[in-house]
Protein backbone atom coordinates (compact mmCIF):
# COMPACT_ATOMS: atom_id res chain seq x y z
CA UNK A 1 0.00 0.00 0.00
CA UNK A 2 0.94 3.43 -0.91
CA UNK A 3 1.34 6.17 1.52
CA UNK A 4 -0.20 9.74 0.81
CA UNK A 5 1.96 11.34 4.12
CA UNK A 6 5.91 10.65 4.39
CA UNK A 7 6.35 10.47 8.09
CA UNK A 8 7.01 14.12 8.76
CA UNK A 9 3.72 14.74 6.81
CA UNK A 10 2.24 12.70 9.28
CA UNK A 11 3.23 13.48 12.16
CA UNK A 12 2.29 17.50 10.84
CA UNK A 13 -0.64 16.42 10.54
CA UNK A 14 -1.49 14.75 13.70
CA UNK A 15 -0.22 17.78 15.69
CA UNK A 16 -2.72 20.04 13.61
CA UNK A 17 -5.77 17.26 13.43
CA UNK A 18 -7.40 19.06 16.80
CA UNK A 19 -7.15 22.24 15.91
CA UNK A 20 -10.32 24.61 14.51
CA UNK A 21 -11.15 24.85 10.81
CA UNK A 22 -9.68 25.04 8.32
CA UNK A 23 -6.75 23.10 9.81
CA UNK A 24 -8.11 20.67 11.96
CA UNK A 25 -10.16 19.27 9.55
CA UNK A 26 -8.18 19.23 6.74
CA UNK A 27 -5.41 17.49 8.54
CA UNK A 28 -7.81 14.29 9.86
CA UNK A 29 -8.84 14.31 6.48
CA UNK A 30 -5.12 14.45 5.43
CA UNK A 31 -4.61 11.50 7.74
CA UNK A 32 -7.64 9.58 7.13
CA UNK A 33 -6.93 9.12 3.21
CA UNK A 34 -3.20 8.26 4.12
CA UNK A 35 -4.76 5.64 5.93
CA UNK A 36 -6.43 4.00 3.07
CA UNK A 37 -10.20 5.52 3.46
CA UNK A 38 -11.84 7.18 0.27
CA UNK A 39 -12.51 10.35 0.25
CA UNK A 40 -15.99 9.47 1.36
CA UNK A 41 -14.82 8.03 4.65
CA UNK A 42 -12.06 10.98 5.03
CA UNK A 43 -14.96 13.33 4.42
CA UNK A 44 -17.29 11.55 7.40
CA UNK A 45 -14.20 11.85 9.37
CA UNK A 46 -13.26 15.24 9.00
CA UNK A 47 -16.68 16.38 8.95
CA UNK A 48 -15.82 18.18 5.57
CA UNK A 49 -17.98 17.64 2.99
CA UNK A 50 -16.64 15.26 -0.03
CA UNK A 51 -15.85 18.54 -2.24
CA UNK A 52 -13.78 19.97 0.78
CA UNK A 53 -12.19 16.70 1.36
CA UNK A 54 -11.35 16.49 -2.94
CA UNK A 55 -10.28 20.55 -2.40
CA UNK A 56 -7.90 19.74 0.05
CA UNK A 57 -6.12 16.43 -1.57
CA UNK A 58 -5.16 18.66 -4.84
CA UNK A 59 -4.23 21.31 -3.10
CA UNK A 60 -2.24 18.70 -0.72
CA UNK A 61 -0.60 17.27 -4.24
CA UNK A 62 -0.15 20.91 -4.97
CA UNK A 63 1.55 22.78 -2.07
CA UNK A 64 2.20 20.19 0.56
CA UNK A 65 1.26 20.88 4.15
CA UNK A 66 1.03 24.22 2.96
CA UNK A 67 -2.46 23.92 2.78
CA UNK A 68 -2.94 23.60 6.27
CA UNK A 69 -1.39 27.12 6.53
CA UNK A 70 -3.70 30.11 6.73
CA UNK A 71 -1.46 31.98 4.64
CA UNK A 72 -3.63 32.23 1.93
CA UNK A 73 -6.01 33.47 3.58
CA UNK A 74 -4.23 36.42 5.00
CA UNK A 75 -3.66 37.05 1.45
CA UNK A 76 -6.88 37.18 0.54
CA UNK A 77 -7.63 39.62 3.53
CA UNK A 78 -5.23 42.54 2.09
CA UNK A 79 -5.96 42.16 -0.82
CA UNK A 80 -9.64 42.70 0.01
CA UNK A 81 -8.61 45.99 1.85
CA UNK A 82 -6.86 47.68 -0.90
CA UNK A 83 -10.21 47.50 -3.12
């Protein structure tokens, strides 16, 4: 069986999987796939919906455990300011 996590992925993501949304969830949904559920099961786990759950596997394949950092987000925030 393939692993989605290496073990520093992993263990990441365990130390984020009780924290609030977004990170919380997306990291037991992280951690749920790398344990062999669909994305189904990772979403009923996570309590993200199945979209949420697809969302944050590409964006996973995309930028790592980036996309358990809020980053983004802040982004978003300024940029929203300067219209």
């Amino acid at each position: 069986m393939t692993t989605l996590l290496t073990a520093a992925q992993k263990k990441a993501c365990q130390s984020h999987e009780h924290s609030p949304a977004p990170n919380g969830p997306r990291a037991k949904a992280l951690l749920a796939l790398n344990n062999g559920a669909t994305q189904q099961q990772a979403a009923a786990d996570s309590g993200l919906s199945i979209g949420q759950v697809r969302y944050c596997l590409r964006r996973f394949r995309l930028v790592g455990l980036d996309v358990l950092d809020r980053k983004s987000t802040r982004l978003n925030s300024s940029h929203n300011s300067d219209l």
